[in-house]
Protein backbone atom coordinates (compact mmCIF):
# COMPACT_ATOMS: atom_id res chain seq x y z
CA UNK A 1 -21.91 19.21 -5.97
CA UNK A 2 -23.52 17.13 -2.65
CA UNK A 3 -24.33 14.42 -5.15
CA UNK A 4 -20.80 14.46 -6.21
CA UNK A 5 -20.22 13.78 -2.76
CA UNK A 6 -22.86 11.26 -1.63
CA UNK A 7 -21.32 9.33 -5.25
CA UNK A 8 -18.00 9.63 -3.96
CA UNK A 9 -18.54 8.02 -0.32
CA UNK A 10 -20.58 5.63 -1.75
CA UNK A 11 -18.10 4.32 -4.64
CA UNK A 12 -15.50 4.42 -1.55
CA UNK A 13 -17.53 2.12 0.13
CA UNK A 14 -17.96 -0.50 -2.04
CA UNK A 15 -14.81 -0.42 -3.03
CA UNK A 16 -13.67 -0.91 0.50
CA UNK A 17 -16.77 -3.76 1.21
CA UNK A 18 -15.77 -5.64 -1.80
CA UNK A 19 -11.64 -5.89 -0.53
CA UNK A 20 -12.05 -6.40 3.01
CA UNK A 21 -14.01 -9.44 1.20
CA UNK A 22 -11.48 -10.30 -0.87
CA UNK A 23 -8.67 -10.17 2.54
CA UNK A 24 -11.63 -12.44 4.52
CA UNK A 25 -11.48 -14.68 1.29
CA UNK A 26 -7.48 -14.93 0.60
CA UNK A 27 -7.36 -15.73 4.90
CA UNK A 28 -10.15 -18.58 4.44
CA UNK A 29 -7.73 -19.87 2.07
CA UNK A 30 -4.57 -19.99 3.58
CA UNK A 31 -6.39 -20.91 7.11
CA UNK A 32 -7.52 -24.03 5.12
CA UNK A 33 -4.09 -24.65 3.45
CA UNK A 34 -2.26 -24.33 6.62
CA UNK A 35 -0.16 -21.23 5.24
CA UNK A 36 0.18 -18.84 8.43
CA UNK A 37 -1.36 -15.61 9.26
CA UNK A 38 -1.96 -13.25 6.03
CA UNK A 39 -1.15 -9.89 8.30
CA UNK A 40 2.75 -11.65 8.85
CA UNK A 41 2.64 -12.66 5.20
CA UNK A 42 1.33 -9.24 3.19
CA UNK A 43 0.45 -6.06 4.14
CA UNK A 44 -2.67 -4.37 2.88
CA UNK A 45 -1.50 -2.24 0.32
CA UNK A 46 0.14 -5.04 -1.61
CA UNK A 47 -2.79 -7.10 -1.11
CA UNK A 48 -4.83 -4.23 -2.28
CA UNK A 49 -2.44 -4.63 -6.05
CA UNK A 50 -3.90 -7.92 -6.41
CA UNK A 51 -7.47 -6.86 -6.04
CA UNK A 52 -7.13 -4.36 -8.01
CA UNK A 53 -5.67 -6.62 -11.08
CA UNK A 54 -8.74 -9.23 -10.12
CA UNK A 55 -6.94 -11.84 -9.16
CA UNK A 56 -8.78 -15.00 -6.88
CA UNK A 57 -8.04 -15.29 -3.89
CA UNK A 58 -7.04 -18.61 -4.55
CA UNK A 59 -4.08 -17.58 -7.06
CA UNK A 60 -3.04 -14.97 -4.16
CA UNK A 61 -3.36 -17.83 -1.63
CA UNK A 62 -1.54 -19.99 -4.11
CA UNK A 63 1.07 -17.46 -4.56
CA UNK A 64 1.47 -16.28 -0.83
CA UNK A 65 2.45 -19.89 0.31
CA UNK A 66 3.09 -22.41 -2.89
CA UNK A 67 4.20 -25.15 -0.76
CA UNK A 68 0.84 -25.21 1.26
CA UNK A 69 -1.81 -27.86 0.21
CA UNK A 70 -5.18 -28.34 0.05
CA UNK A 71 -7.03 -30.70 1.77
């Protein structure tokens, strides 16, 4: 049962590694597209629903503030 444990913490953690990625990613984005702070736009848990479906970051940039552009 501890190695039902140790597998547990560490699935948990790279889970949580890989979407705090995703949340640094979706921020580059919308830093570079001029769309505003992502903590004013979406909250975590709704942010998490994208990762979860695999979307980019770009479509959730994209989708957070469609009248932003590129550069």
């Amino acid at each position: 049962m501890k190695l039902f444990h140790k597998t547990s913490a560490l699935s948990f953690y790279m889970i949580h590694s890989g979407f705090m990625a995703f949340k640094a990613r979706v921020k580059e984005e919308l830093d570079a597209a001029g769309g505003g702070n992502l903590d004013d736009l979406l909250d975590d848990d709704s942010l998490h629903a994208y990762y979860r479906n695999g979307d980019s970051p770009d479509y959730v940039a994209a989708s957070l503030c469609p009248t932003c552009e590129e550069d």
